[in-house]
Protein backbone atom coordinates (compact mmCIF):
# COMPACT_ATOMS: atom_id res chain seq x y z
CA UNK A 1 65.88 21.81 66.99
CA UNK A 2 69.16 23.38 65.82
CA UNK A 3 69.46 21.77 62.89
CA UNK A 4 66.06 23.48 61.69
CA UNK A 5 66.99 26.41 63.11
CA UNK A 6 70.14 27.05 61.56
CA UNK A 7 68.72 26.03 58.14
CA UNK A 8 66.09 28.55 58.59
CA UNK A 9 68.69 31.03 59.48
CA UNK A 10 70.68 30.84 56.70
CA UNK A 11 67.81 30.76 54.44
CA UNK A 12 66.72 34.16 56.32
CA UNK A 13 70.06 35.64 55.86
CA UNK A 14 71.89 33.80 53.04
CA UNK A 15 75.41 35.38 53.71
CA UNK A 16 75.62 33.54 56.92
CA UNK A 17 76.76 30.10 56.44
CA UNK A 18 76.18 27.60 59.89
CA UNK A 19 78.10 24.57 58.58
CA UNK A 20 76.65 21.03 60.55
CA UNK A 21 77.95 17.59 59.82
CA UNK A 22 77.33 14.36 61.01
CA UNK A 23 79.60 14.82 63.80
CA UNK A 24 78.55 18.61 65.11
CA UNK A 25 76.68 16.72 68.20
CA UNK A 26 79.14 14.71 70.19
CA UNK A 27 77.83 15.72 73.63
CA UNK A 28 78.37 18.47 75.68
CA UNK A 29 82.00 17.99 77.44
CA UNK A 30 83.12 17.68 73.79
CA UNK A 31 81.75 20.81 72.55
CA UNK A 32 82.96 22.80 75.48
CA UNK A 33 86.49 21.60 75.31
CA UNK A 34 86.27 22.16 71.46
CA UNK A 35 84.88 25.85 72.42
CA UNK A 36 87.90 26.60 74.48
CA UNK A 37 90.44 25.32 72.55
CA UNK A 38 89.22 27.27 69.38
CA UNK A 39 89.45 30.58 71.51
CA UNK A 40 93.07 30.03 72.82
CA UNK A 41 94.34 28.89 69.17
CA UNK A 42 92.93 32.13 67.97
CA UNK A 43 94.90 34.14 70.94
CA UNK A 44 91.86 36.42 71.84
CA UNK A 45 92.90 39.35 73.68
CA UNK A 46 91.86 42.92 75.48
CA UNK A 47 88.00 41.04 75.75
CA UNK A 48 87.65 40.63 72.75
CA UNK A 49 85.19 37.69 71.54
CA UNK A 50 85.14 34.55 69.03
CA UNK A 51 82.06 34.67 66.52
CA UNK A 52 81.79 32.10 64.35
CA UNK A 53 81.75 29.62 66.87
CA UNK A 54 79.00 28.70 69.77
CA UNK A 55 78.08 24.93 71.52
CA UNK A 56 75.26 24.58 73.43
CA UNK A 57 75.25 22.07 76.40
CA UNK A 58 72.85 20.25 78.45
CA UNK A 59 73.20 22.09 82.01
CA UNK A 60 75.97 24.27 83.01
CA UNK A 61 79.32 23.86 81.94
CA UNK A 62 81.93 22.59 85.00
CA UNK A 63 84.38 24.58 86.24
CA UNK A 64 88.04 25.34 84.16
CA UNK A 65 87.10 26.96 81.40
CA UNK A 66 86.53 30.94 82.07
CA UNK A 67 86.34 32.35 78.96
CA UNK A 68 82.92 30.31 78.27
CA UNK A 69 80.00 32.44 78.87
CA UNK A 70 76.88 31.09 78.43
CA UNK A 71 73.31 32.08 77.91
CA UNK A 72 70.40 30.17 78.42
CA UNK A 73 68.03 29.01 75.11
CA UNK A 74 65.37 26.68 76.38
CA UNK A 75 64.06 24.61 78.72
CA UNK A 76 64.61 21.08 77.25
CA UNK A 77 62.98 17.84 78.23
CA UNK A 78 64.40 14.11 78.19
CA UNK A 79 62.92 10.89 78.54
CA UNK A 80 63.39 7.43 78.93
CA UNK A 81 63.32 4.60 75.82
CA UNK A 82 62.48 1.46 75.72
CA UNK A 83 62.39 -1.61 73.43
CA UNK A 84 59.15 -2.74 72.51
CA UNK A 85 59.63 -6.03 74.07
CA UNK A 86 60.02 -5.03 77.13
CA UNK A 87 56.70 -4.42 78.23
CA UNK A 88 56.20 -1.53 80.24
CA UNK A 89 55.64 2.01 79.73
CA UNK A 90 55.54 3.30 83.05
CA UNK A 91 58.16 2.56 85.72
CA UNK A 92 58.41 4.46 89.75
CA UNK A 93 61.29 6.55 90.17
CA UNK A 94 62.54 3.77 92.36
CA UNK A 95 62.25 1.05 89.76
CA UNK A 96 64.32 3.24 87.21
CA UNK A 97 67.11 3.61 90.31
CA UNK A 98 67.11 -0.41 90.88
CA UNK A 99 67.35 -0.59 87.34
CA UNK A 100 70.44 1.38 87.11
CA UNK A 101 71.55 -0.14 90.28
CA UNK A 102 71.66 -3.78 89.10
CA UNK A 103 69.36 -5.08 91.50
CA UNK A 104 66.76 -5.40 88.72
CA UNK A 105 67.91 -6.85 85.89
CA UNK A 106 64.76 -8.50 84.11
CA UNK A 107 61.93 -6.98 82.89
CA UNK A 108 59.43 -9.69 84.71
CA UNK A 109 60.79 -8.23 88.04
CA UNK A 110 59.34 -4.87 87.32
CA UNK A 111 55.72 -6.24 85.52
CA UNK A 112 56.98 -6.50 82.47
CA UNK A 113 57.87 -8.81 79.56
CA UNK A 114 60.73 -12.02 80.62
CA UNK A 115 63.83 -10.02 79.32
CA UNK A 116 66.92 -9.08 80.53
CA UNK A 117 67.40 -5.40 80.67
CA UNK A 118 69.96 -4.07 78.25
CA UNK A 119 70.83 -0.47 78.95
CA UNK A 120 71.92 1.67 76.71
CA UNK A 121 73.65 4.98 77.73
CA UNK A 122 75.49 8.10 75.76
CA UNK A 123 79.40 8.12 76.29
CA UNK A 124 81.01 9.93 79.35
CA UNK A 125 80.70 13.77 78.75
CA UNK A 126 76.76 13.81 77.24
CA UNK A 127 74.33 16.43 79.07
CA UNK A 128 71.90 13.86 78.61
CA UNK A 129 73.29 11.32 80.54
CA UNK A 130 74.35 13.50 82.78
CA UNK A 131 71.05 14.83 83.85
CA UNK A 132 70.04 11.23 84.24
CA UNK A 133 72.52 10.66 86.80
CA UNK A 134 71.97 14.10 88.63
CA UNK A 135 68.06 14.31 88.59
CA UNK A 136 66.53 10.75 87.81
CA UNK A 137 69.33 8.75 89.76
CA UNK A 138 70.03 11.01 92.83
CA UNK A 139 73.71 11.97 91.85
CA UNK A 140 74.79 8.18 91.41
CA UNK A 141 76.89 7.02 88.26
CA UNK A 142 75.91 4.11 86.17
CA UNK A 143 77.34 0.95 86.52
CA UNK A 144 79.95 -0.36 84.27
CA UNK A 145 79.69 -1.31 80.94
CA UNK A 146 79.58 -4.88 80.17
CA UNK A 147 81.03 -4.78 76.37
CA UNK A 148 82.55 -1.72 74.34
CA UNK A 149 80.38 -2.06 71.55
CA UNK A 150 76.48 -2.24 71.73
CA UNK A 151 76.21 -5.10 69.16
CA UNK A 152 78.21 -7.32 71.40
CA UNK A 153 75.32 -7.54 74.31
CA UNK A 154 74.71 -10.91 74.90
CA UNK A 155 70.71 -11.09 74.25
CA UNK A 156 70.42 -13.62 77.61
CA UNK A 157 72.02 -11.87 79.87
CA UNK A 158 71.80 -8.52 81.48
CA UNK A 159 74.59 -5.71 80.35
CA UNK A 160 75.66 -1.99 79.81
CA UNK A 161 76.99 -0.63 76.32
CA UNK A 162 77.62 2.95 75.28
CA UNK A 163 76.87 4.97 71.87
CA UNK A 164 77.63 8.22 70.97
CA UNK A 165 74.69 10.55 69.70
CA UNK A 166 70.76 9.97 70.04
CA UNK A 167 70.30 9.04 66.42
CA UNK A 168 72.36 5.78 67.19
CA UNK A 169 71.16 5.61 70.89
CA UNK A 170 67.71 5.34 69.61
CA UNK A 171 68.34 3.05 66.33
CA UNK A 172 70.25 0.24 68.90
CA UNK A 173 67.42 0.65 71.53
CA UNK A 174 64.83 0.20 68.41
CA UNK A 175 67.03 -3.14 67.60
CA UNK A 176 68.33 -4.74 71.07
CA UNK A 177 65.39 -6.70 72.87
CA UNK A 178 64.85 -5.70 76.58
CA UNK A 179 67.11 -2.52 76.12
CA UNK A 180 66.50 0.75 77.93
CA UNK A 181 67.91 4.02 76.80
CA UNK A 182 67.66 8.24 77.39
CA UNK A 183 66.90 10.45 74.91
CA UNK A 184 65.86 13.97 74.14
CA UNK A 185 61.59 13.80 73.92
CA UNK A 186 61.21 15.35 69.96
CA UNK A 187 63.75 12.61 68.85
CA UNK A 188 62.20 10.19 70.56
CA UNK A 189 58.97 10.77 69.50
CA UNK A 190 59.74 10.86 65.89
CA UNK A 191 61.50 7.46 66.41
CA UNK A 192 58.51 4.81 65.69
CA UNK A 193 60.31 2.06 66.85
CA UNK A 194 60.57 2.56 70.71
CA UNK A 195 58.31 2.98 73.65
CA UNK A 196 58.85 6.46 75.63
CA UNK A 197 58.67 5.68 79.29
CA UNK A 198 57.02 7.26 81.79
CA UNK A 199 58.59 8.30 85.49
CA UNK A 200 55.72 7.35 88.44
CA UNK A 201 52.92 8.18 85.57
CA UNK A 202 54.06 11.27 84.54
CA UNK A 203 54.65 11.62 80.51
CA UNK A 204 57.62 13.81 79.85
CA UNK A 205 55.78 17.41 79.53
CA UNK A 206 56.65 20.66 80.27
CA UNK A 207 53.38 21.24 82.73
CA UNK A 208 55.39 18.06 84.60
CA UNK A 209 58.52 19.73 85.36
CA UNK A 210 56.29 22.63 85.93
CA UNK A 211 54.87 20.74 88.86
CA UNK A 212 57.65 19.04 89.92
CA UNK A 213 56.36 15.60 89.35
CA UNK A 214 58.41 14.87 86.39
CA UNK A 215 62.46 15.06 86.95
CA UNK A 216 64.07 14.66 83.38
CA UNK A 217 64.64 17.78 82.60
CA UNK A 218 67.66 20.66 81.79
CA UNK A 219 68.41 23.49 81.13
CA UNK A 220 70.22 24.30 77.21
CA UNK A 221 72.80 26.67 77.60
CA UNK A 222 74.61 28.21 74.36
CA UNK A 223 78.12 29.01 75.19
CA UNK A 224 80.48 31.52 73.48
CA UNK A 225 84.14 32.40 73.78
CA UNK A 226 84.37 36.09 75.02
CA UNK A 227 81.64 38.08 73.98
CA UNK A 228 80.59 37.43 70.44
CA UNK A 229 80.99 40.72 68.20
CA UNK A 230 77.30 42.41 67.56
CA UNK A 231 77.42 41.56 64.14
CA UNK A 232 78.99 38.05 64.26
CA UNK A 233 77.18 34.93 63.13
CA UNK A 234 77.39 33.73 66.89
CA UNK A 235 75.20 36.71 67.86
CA UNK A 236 73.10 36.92 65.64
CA UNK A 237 72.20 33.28 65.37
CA UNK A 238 71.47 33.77 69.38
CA UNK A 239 69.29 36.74 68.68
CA UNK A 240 67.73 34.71 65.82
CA UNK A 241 66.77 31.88 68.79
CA UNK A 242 65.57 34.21 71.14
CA UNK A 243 63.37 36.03 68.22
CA UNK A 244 59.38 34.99 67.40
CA UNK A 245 60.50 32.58 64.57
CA UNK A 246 63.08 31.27 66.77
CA UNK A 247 61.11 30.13 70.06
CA UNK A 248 58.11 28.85 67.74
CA UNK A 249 60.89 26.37 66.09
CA UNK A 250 62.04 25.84 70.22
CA UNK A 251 58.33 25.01 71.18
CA UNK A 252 57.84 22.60 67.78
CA UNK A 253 60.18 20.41 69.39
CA UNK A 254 58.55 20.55 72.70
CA UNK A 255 61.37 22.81 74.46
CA UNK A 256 60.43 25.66 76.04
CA UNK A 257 62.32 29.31 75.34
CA UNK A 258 63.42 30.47 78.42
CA UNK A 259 62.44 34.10 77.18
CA UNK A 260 58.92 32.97 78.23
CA UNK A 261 59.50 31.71 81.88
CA UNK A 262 59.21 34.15 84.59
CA UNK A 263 63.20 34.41 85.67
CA UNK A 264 64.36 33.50 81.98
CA UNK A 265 68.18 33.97 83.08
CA UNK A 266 67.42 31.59 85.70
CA UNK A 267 64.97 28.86 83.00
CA UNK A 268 63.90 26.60 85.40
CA UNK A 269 60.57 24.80 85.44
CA UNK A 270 58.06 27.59 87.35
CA UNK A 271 57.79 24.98 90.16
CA UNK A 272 61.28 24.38 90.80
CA UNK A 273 63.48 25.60 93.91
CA UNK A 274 64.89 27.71 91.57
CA UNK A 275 62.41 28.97 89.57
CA UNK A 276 60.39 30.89 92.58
C-alpha cells in the first residue's frame, strides 16, 4: 500500500521525491530505532520536527523513544499462509496455538495432509509477528528456531526458520512443503502460490474484526520525529494518506483508513473493547 501510494504522490507533486529500496521494509523495531537515531544525529531542538523522514509500524511503538509521535493510518489486516500441501484452509484458534506450541507438529493431526509443519516466521522486531504473538497466540512467544536459514529445514521433520520481509516470507512458504507462515492479507492474496488460512471459519475481513470473531488484526501507526514542519514531505505525504485518493489506495489493499471508523484516533475494529 505505500509503495503505490508514494508513487502516486510523487507523480501528484513531482518536487517531492519518497525514495524506497529493497530494504525500506525491515519491520517495525527497525524502522523505529532508525527514526530515532535520524532525529538525534540531526540535534533537533526548541520542538522543532524532522520532515523528510516517517516509519510506520504495526501497533504502537514500546516505550524509550519520546520524540516518536505517531498517528494512526489504517486499520490493517493479517493472515495466516500455508503451503499447498498441507491441506487445510481452516484451523480453530486452538489448533493454530498447539501449532505454535509444538504439540502439533503434523498436518494429519489437525485433518490435514501427512506433513510435518514447517513454520515460517518474520525476524524478532516485525509488527506482524508481533501481533501474532499478542492477539492469535494469547501473549506467548514462538518457540525456537530449529535452523538459521529457511532452506536448511529438514523436509521430514518438524522445525522453525526466520526471514526477513513478506515478499521472502511468502516465496519460502510457496516453496517449503507443510510450511505455515503470517502475512499481511493484500500480499497474500496476490501471492498464487499459497493457501490463506482461516481462524475458527472466519476469512480475514474487516466485517470480522468488526465482530470480533476474527483476531489478526493491527493497528498502522506512522511515526515522526517531533512534529513534521507544515510544508515538509513527512506532512504532506500524511495529509496525502488521510486525503480521498489516499484512503481509496488504503481500502484497494483491503485496509481500512482510520479517518472512517467512529473514534479514528483510537482505529480499532467498531466491535472491539476499544473501539466503543
Amino acid at each position: 500500500m505505500l509503495r503505490e501510494a508514494a508513487g502516486r504522490y510523487e507523480r501528484t507533486c513531482p518536487d517531492a521525491r519518497i525514495p524506497l529500496t529493497a530494504t525500506s521494509f525491515k519491520g517495525s523495531v527497525d524502522g523505529l530505532d532508525t527514526l530515532a537515531a535520524a532525529g538525534a544525529d540531526a540535534r533537533l531542538t526548541d520542538g522543532r520536527g524532522l520532515g523528510n523522514a516517517l516509519t510506520f509500524s504495526d501497533g504502537p511503538k514500546s516505550d524509550g523513544r519520546p520524540r516518536l509521535l505517531p498517528r494512526p493510518v489504517a486499520l490493517s489486516l493479517f493472515t495466516l499462509v500455508v503451503h499447498k500441501d498441507a491441506g487445510v484452509e481452516d484451523l480453530s484458534l486452538k489448533q493454530v496455538r498447539d501449532i505454535y506450541a509444538g504439540t502439533v507438529t503434523n498436518w494429519s493431526q489437525v485433518k490435514g495432509n501427512d506433513v510435518p509443519i514447517h513454520l515460517v516466521s518474520r525476524n524478532p522486531g516485525s509488527g506482524t509477528r508481533t501481533t501474532l504473538e499478542q492477539q492469535v497466540l494469547d501473549g506467548r512467544p514462538l518457540p525456537a528456531v530449529t535452523t538459521p536459514d529457511c532452506a536448511g529445514l529438514d523436509r521430514d521433520r518438524p522445525g522453525r526458520c526466520e526471514v526477513g520481509g513478506t515478499g521472502t516470507l511468502l516465496d519460502t512458504v510457496a516453496a517449503t512443503p507443510g510450511a505455515l507462515g503470517h502475512s499481511e492479507v493484500g500480499a497474500a492474496a496476490a501471492h498464487d502460490d499459497v493457501r490463506q488460512v482461516r481462524i475458527d471459519g472466519y476469512p480475514a475481513t474487516l466485517e470480522g474484526a468488526d465482530q470480533g470473531a476474527y483476531p489478526y488484526w493491527q493497528t498502522e501507526i506512522a511515526y515522526t520525529y517531533g512534529e513534521p514542519p507544515a510544508d515538509s514531505i513527512a506532512a504532506g505525504f500524511l495529509r496525502y494518506l488521510a486525503d480521498e485518493v489516499g484512503k481509496d489506495i488504503v481500502r484497494s489493499k483491503g485496509h481500512r483508513p482510520c479517518a472512517e471508523l467512529d473514534k479514528p484516533l483510537l482505529c480499532r475494529p467498531d466491535g472491539s473493547p476499544a473501539g466503543r
